[in-house]
C-alpha atoms as a PDB file:
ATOM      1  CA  UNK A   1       0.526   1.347-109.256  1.00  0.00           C
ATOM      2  CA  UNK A   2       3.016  -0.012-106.609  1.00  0.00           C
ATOM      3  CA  UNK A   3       1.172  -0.330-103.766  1.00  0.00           C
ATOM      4  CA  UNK A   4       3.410  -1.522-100.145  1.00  0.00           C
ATOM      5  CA  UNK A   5       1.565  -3.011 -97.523  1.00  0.00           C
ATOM      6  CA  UNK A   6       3.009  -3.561 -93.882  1.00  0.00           C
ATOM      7  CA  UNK A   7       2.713  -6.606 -92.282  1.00  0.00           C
ATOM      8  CA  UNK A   8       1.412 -10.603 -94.340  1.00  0.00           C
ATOM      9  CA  UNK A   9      -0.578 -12.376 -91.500  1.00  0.00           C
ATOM     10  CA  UNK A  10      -2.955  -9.372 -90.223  1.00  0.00           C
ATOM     11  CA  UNK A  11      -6.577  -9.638 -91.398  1.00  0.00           C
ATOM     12  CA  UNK A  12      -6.892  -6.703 -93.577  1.00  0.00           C
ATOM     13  CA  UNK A  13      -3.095  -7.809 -95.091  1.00  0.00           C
ATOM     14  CA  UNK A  14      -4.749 -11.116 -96.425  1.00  0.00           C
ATOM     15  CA  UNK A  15      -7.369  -9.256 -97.208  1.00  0.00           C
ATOM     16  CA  UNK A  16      -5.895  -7.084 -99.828  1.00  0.00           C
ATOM     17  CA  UNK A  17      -3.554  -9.720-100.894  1.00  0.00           C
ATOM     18  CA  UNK A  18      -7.384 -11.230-102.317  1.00  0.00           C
ATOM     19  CA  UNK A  19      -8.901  -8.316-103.500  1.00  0.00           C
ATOM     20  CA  UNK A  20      -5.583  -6.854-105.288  1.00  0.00           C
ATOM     21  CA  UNK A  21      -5.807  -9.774-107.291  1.00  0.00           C
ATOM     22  CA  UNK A  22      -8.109  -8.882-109.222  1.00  0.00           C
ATOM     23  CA  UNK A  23      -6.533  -5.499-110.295  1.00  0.00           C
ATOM     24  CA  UNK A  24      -4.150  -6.010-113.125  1.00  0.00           C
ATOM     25  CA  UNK A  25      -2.650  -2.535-112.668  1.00  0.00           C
ATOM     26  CA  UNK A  26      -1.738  -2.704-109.594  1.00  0.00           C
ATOM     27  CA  UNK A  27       1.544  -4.013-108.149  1.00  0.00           C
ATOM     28  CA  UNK A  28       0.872  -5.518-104.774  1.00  0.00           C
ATOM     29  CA  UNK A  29       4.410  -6.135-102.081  1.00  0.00           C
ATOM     30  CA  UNK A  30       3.571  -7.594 -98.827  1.00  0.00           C
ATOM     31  CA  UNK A  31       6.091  -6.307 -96.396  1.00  0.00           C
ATOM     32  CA  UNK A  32       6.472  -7.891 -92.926  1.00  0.00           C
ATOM     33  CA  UNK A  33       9.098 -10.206 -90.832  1.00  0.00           C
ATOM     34  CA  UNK A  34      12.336 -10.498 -91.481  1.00  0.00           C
ATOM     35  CA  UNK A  35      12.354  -7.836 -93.889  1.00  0.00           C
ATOM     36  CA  UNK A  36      10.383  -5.567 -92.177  1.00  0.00           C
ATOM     37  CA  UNK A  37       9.924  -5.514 -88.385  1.00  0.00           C
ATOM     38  CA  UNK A  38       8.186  -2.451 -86.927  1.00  0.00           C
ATOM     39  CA  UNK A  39      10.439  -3.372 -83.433  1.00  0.00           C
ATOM     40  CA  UNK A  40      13.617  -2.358 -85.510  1.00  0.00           C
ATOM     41  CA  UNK A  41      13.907   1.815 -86.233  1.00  0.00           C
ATOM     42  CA  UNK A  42      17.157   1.210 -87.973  1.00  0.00           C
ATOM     43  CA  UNK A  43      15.471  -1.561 -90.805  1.00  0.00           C
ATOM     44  CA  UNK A  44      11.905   0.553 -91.206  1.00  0.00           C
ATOM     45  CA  UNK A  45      13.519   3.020 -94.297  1.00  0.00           C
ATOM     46  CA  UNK A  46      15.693   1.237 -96.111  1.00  0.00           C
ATOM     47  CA  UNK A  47      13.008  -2.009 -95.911  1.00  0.00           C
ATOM     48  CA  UNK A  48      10.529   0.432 -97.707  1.00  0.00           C
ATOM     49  CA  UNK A  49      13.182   2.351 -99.863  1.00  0.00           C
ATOM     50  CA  UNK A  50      13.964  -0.413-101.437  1.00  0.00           C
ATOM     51  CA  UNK A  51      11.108  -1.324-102.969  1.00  0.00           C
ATOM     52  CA  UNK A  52      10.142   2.176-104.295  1.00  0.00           C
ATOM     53  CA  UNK A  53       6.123   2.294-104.147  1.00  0.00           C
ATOM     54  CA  UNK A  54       3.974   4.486-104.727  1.00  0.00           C
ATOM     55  CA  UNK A  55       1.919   4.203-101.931  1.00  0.00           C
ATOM     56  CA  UNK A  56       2.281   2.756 -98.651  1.00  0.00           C
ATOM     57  CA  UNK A  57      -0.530   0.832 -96.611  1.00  0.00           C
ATOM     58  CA  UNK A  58       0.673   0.849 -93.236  1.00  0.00           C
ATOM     59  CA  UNK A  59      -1.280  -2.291 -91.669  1.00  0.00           C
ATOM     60  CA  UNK A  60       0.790  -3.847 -89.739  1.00  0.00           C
ATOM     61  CA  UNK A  61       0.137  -3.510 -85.698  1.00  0.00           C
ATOM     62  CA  UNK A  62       0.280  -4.898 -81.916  1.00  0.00           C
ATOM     63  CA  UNK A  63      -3.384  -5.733 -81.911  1.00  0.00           C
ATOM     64  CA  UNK A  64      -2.935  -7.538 -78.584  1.00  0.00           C
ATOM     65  CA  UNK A  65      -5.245  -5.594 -76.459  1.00  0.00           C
ATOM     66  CA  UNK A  66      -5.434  -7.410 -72.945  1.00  0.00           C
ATOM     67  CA  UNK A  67      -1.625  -8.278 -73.577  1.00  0.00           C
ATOM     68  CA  UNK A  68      -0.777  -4.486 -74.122  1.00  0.00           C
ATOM     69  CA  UNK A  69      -1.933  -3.709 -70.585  1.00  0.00           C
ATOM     70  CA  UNK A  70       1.247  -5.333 -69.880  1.00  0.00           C
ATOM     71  CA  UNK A  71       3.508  -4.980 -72.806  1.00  0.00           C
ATOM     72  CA  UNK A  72       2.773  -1.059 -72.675  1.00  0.00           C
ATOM     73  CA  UNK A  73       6.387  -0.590 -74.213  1.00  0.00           C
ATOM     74  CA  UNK A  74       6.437  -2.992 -77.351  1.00  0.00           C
ATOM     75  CA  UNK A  75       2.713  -1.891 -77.590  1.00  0.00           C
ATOM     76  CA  UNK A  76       4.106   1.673 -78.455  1.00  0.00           C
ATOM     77  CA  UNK A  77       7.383   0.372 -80.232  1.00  0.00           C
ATOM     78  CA  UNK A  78       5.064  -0.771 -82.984  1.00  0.00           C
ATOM     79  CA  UNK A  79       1.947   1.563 -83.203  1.00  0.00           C
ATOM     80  CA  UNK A  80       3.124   4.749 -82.258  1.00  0.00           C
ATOM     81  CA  UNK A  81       7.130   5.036 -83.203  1.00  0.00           C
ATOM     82  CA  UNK A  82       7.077   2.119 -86.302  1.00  0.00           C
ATOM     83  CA  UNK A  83       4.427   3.808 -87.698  1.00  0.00           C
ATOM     84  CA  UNK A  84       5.560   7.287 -87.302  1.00  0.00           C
ATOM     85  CA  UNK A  85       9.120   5.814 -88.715  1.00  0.00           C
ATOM     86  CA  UNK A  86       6.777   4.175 -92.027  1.00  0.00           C
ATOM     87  CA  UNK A  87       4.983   7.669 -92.177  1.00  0.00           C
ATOM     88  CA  UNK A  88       8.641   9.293 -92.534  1.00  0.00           C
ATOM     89  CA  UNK A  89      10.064   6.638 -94.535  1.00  0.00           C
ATOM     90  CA  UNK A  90       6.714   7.674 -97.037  1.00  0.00           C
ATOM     91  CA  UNK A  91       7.490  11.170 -96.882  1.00  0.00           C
ATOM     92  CA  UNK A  92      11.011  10.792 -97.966  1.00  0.00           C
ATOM     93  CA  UNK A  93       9.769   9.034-101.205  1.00  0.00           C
ATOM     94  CA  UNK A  94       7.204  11.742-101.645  1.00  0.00           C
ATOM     95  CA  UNK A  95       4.796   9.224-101.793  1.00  0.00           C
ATOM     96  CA  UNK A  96       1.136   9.172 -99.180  1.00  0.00           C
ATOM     97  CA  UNK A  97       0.348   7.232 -96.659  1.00  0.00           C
ATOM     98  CA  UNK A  98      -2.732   5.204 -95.539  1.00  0.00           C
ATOM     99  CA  UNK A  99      -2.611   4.447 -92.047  1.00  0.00           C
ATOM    100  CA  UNK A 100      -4.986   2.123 -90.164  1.00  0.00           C
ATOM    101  CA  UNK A 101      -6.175   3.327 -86.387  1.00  0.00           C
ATOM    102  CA  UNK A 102      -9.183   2.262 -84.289  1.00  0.00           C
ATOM    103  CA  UNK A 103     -12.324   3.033 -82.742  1.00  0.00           C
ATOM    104  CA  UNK A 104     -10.340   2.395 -78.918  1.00  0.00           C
ATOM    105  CA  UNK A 105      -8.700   5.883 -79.299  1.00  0.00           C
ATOM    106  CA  UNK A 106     -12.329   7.448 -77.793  1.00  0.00           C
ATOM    107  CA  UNK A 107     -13.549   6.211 -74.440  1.00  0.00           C
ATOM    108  CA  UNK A 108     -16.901   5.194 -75.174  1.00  0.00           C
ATOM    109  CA  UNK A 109     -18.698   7.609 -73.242  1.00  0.00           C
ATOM    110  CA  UNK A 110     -20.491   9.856 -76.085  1.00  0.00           C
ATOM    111  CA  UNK A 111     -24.030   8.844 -76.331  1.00  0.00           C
ATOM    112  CA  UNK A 112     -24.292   9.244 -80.350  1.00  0.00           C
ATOM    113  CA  UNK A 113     -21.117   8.139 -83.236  1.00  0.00           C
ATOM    114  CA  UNK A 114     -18.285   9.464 -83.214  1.00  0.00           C
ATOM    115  CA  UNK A 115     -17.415  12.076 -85.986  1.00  0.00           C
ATOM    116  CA  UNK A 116     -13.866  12.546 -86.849  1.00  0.00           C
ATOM    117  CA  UNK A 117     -13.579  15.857 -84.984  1.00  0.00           C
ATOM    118  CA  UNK A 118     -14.612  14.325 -81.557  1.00  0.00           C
ATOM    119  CA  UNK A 119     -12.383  14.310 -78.801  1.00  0.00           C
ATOM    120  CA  UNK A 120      -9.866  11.490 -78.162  1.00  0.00           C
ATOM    121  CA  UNK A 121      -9.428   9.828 -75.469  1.00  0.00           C
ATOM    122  CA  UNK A 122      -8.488   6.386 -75.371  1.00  0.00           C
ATOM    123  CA  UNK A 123      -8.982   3.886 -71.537  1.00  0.00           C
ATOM    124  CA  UNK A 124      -6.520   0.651 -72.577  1.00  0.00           C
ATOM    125  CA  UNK A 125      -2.565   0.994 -74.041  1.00  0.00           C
ATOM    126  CA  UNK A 126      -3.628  -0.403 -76.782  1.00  0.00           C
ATOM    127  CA  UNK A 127      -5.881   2.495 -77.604  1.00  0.00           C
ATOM    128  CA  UNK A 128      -3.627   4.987 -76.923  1.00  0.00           C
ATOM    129  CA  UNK A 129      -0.622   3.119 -78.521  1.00  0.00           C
ATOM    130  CA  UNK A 130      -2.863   3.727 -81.610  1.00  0.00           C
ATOM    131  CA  UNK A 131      -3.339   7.273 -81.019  1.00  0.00           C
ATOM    132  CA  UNK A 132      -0.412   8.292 -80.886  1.00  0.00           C
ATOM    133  CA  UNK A 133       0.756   6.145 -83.892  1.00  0.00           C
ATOM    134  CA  UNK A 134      -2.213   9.147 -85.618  1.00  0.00           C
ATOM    135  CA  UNK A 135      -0.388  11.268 -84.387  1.00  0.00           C
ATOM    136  CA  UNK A 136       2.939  10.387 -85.121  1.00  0.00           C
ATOM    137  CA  UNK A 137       1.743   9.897 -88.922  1.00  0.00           C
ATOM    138  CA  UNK A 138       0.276  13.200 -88.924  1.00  0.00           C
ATOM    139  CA  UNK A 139       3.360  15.011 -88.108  1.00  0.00           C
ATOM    140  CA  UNK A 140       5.368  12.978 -90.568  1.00  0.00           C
ATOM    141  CA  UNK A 141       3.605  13.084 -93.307  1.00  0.00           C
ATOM    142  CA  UNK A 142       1.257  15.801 -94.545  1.00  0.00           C
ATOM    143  CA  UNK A 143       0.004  13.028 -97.155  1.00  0.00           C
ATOM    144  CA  UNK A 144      -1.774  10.644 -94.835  1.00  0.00           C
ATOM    145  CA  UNK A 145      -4.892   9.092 -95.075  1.00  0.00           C
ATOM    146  CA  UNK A 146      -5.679   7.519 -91.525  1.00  0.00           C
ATOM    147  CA  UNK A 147      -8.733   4.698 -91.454  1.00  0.00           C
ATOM    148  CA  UNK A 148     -10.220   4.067 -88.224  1.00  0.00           C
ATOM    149  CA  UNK A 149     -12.101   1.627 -88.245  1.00  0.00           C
ATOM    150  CA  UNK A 150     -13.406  -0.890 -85.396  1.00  0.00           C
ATOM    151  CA  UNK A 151     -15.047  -4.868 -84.672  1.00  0.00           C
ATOM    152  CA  UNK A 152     -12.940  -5.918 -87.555  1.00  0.00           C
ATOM    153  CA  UNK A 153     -14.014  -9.603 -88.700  1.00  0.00           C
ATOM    154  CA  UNK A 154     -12.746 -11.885 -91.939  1.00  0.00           C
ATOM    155  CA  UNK A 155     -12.101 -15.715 -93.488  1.00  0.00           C
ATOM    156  CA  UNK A 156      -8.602 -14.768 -91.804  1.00  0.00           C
ATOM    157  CA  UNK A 157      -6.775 -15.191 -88.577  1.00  0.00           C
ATOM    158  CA  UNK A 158      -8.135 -14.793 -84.991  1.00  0.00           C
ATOM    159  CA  UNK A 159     -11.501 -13.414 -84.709  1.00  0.00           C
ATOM    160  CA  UNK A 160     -14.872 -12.466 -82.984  1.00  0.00           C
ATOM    161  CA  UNK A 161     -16.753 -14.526 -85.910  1.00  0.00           C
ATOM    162  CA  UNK A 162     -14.267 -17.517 -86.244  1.00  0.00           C
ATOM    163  CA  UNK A 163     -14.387 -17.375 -82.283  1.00  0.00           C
ATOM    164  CA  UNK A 164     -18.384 -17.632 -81.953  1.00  0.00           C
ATOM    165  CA  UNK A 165     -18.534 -20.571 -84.524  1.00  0.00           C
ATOM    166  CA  UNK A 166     -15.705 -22.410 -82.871  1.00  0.00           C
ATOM    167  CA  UNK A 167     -17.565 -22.436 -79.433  1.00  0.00           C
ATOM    168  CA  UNK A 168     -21.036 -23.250 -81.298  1.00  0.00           C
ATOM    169  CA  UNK A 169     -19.094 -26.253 -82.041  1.00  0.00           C
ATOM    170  CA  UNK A 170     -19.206 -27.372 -77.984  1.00  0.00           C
ATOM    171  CA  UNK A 171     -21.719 -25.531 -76.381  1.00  0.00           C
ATOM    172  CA  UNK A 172     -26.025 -24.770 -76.779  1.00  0.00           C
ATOM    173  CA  UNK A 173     -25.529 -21.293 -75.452  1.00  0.00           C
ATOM    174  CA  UNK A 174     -22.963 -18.701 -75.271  1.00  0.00           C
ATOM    175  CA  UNK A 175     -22.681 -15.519 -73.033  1.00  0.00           C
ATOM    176  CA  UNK A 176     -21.853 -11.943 -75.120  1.00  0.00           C
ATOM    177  CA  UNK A 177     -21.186  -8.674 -73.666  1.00  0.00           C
ATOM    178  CA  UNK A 178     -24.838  -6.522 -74.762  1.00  0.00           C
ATOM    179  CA  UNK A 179     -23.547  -3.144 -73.364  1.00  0.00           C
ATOM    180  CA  UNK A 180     -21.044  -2.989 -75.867  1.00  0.00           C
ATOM    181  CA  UNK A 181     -21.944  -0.610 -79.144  1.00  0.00           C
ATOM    182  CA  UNK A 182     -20.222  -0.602 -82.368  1.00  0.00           C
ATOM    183  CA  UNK A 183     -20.247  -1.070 -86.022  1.00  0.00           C
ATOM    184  CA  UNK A 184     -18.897  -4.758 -86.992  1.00  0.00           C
ATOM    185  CA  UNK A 185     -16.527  -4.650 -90.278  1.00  0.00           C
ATOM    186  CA  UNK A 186     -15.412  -7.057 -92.896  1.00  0.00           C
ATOM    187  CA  UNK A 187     -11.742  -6.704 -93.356  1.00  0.00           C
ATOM    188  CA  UNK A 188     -12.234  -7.398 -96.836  1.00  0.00           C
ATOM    189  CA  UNK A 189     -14.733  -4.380 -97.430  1.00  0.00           C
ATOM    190  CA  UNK A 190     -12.064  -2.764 -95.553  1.00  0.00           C
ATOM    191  CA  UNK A 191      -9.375  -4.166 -98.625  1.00  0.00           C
ATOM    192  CA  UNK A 192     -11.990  -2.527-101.141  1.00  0.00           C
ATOM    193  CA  UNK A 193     -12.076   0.581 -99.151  1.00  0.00           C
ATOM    194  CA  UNK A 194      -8.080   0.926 -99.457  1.00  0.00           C
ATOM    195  CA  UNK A 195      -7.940  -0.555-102.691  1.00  0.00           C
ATOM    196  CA  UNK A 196     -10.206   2.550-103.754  1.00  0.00           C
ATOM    197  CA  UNK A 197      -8.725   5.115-101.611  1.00  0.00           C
ATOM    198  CA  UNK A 198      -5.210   4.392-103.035  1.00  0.00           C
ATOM    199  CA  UNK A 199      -6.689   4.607-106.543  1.00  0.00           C
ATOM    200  CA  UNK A 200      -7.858   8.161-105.604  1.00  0.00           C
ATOM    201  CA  UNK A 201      -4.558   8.958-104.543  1.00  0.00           C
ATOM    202  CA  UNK A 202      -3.395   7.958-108.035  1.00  0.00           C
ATOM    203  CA  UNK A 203      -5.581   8.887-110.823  1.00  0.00           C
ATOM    204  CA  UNK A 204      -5.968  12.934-108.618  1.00  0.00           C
ATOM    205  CA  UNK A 205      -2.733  14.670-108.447  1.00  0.00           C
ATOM    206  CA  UNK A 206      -4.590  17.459-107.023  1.00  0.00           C
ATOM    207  CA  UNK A 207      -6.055  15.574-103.888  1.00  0.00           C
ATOM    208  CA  UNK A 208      -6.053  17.560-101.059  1.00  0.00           C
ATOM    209  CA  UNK A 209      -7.622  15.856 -98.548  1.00  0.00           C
ATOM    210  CA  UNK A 210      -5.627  14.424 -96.274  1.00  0.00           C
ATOM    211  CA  UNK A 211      -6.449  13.872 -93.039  1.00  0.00           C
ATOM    212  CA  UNK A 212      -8.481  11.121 -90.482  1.00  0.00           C
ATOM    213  CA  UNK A 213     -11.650   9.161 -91.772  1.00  0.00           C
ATOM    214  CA  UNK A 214     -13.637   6.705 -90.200  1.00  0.00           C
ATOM    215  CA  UNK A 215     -14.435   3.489 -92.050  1.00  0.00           C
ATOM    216  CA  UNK A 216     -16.572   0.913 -90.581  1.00  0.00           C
ATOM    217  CA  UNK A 217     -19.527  -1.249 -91.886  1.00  0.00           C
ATOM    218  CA  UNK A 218     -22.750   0.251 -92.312  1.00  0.00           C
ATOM    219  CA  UNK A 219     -25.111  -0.076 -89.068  1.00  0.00           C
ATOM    220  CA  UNK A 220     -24.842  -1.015 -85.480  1.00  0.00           C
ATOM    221  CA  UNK A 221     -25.421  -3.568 -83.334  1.00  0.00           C
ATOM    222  CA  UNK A 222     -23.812  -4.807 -79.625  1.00  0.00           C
ATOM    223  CA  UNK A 223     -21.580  -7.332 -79.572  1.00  0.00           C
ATOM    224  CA  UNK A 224     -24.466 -10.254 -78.677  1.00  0.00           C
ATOM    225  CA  UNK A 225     -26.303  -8.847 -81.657  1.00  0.00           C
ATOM    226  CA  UNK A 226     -23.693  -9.706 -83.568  1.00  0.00           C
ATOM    227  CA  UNK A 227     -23.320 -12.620 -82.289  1.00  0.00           C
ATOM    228  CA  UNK A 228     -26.868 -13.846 -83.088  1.00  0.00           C
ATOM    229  CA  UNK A 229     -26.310 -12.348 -86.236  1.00  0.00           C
ATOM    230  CA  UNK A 230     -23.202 -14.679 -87.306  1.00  0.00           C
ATOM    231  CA  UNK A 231     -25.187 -17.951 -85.790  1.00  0.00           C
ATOM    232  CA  UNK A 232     -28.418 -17.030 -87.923  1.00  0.00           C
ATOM    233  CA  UNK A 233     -25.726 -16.870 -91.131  1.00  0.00           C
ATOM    234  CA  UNK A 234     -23.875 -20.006 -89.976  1.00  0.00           C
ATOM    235  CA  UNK A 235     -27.446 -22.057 -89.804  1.00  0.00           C
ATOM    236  CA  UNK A 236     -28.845 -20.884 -92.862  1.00  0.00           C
ATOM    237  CA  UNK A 237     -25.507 -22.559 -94.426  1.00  0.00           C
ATOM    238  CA  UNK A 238     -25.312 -25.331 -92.280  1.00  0.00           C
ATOM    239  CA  UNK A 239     -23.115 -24.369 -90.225  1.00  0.00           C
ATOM    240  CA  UNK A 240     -22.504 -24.345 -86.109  1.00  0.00           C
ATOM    241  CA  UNK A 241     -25.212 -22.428 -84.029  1.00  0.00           C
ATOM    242  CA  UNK A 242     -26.207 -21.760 -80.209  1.00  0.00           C
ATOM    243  CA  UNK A 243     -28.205 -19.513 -78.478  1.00  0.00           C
ATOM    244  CA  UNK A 244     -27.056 -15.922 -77.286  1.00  0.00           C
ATOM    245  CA  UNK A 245     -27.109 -15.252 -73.439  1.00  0.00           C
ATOM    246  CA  UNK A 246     -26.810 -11.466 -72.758  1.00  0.00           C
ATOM    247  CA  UNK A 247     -24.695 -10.403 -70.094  1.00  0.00           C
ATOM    248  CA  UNK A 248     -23.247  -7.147 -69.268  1.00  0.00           C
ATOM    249  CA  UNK A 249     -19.451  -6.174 -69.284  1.00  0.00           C
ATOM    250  CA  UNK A 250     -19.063  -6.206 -65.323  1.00  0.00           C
ATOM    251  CA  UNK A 251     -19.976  -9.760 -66.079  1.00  0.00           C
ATOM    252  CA  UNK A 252     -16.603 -10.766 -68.186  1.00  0.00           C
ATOM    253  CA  UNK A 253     -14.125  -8.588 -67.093  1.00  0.00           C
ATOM    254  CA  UNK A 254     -10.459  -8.221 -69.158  1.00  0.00           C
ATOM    255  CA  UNK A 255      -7.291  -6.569 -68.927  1.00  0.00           C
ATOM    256  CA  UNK A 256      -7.879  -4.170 -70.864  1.00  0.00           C
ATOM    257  CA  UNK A 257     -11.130  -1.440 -70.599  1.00  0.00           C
ATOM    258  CA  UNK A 258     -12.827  -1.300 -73.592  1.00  0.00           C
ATOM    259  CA  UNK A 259     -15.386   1.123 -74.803  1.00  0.00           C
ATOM    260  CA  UNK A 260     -19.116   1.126 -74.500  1.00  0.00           C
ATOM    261  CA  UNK A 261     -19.953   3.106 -77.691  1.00  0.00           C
ATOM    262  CA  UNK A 262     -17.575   2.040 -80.742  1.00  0.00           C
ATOM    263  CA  UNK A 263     -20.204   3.809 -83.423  1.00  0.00           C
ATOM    264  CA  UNK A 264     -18.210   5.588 -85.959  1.00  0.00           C
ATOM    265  CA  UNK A 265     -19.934   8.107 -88.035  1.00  0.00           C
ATOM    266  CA  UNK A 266     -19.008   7.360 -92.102  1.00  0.00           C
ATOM    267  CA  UNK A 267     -20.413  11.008 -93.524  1.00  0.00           C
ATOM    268  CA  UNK A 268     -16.806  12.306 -94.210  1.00  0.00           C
ATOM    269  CA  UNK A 269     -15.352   9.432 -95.758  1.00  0.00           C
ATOM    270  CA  UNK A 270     -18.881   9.453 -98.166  1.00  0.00           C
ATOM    271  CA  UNK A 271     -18.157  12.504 -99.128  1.00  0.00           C
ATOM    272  CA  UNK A 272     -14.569  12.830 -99.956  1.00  0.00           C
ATOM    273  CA  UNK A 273     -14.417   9.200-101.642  1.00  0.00           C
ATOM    274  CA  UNK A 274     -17.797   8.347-102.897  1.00  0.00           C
ATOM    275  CA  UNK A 275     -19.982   5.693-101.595  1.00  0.00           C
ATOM    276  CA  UNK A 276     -20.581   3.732 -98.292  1.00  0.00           C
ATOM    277  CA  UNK A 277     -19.428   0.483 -96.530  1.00  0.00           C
ATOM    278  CA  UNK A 278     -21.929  -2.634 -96.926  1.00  0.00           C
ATOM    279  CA  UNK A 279     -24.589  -3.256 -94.507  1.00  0.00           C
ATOM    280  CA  UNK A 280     -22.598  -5.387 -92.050  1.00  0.00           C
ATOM    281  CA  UNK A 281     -25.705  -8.063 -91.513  1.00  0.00           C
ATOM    282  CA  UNK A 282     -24.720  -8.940 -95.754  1.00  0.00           C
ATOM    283  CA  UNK A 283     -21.015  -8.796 -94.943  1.00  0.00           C
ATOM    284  CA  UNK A 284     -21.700 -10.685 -91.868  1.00  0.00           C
ATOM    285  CA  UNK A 285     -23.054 -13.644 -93.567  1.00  0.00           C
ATOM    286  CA  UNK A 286     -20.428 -13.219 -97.108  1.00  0.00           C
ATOM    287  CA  UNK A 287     -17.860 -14.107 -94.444  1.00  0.00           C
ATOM    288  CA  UNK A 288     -19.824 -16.734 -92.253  1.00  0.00           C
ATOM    289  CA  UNK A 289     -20.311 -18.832 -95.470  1.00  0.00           C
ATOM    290  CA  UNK A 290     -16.652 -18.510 -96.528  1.00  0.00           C
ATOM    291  CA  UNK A 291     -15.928 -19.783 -92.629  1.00  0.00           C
ATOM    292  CA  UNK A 292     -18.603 -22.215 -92.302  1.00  0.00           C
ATOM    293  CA  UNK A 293     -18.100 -23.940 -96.030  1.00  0.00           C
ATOM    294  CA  UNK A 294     -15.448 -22.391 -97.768  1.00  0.00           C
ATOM    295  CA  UNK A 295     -11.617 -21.889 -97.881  1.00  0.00           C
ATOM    296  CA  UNK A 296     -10.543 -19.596 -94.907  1.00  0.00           C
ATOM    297  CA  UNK A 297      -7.123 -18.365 -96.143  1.00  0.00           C
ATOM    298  CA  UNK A 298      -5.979 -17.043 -98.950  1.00  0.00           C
ATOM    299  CA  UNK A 299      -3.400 -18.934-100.754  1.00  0.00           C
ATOM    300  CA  UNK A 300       0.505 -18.284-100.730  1.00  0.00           C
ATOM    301  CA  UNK A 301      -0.521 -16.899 -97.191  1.00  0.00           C
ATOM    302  CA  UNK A 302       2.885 -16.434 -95.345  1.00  0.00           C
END
C-alpha cells in the first residue's frame, strides 16, 4: 500500500514516518515544501498525481492558533481551501482520504463530550479554518475519513509536554490553566490509529463508512492535570519536575479563545474500527521517557 502523507515536520507526520517503519507492506511518501505547499492551488494536484497512492493522509496544517487571530487569510489558505484542493486531488485518483481536524471546531460550552453529531461551532480562526477544511473535504470527496482529535503531544516538535519539561528546567513551580477540559493524545497513538484506519480502507473494498470520527486518548484531565501528570513521569525517570499552580483562564489570557470542554467522545470510532486509544496517563509517560532520556526525533527528519 502507497500511503501519501501531507506535510514532514508536523507531529503526527514524524510520527507515522516511525510507526510505518515497521510495516513492510506499506509504501510510506512524505509530501511537504517545495514539492508540496498547501499556499499554492495550482501545485496541490499534480504534487499528489504524481506519485499515484493509494491513500492520502492529509496532515499537513496552520496550527498557529494565537497567530491565526491575525493571519485569518493564510489560516484558511491552508486548512480550509488546501485541504479541500488534497480532498479533490484524492477524488480524481479514486483513491480516500483521511483528513485530520480538531477538537477547536466546538466552543466548549457542552457540559458532557462531544459526539460526532454535536453542533459546531468553533470561537478562534483557527478553529473555524479547520471546520471548514471538514467541510471542504466532505464535499470533495465522498471517501473521507476525518480524525478530530485534540491536546496532541509527542518526542516531536513544539509541544505542551516538551514545553512543561523545558520550564521545569528553570523554575520550582509553574502556573496551568485548570478550567480547561480535554483528552491529551500521543501523536504516535494517533500514527497507529491512521496506520490502522488506512489498512481498513485497503484490505475492505466494501467500506462504507465514511464520514467524521473523533480520536483522542482515552480519559480526561485539565490542562494542570496534565501537567502534574508529565512531571510525575519525568521524575520517576529522572527527569525535570516542579510543582503545578492552578490558575484559571482569565488568569493567562491569549489571542486566540480557546475552549473550556475539549472531551471527545471515542464510541463511533470503537465501533466502526475496532478498539480504543491508550489511557493517556501510559502514553503520557511512553513519551516523557523518550523526552526526558531518549532520542526526540526521528531520523532522516526533514
Amino acid at each position: 500500500m502507497k500511503l501519501l502523507v501531507t506535510g514532514r515536520k508536523g507531529q503526527v507526520a514524524v510520527s507515522l514516518r516511525e510507526r510505518a517503519a515497521t510495516f513492510p507492506d506499506i509504501e510510506l511518501i512524505m509530501l511537504g515544501r517545495p514539492e508540496l505547499d498547501l499556499g499554492d492551488p495550482h501545485m496541490i494536484a499534480p504534487a499528489i498525481a504524481a506519485h499515484r497512492p493509494d491513500i492520502i493522509v492529509s496532515a499537513a496544517a496552520y496550527t498557529a492558533v494565537d497567530q491565526a487571530e491575525d493571519e485569518a487569510e493564510w489560516a484558511f489558505a491552508i486548512n480550509t481551501t488546501g485541504a479541500g484542493l488534497i480532498a479533490v486531488a484524492a477524488a480524481n485518483l479514486n483513491i480516500p482520504v483521511i483528513h485530520l481536524s480538531t477538537d477547536y471546531v466546538f466552543d466548549g460550552d457542552a457540559a458532557g463530550t462531544y459526539t460526532e453529531d454535536d453542533p459546531t461551532g468553533p470561537r478562534c480562526v483557527y478553529g473555524a479554518s479547520k471546520l471548514g477544511g471538514e467541510l471542504a473535504v466532505k464535499m470533495a470527496n465522498p471517501h473521507h475519513i476525518i480524525l478530530r482529535t485534540a491536546w496532541v503531544y509527542s518526542p516531536f516538535g513544539k509541544n505542551f509536554a516538551r514545553t512543561m519539561l523545558r520550564l521545569a528546567d528553570s523554575r520550582k513551580e509553574v502556573a496551568v490553566v485548570s478550567d480547561q477540559w480535554g483528552n491529551p493524545t500521543s501523536a504516535l497513538d494517533i500514527a497507529d490509529a491512521i496506520l490502522h484506519v488506512a489498512t481498513v480502507l485497503r484490505d475492505d473494498p466494501r467500506f462504507s463508512a465514511f464520514g467524521v470520527y473523533h480520536l483522542v486518548g482515552t480519559g480526561a484531565t485539565n490542562w494542570s492535570g496534565f501537567a502534574r501528570r508529565i512531571f510525575e513521569a519525568s521524575m520517576q525517570t529522572g527527569g525535570p519536575f516542579a510543582q503545578v499552580r492552578d490558575i484559571v483562564t482569565a488568569d493567562y489570557p491569549t489571542r486566540a479563545r480557546r475552549p473550556l470542554n475539549s472531551r471527545l467522545a471515542t464510541d463511533k470510532f470503537a465501533a466502526f474500527f475496532g478498539g480504543t486509544m491508550p489511557d493517556w496517563r501510559q502514553s503520557t509517560a511512553h513519551v516523557v521517557a523518550r523526552l526526558v532520556g531518549g532520542p526526540t526525533e526521528s531520523p532522516g527528519q526533514q
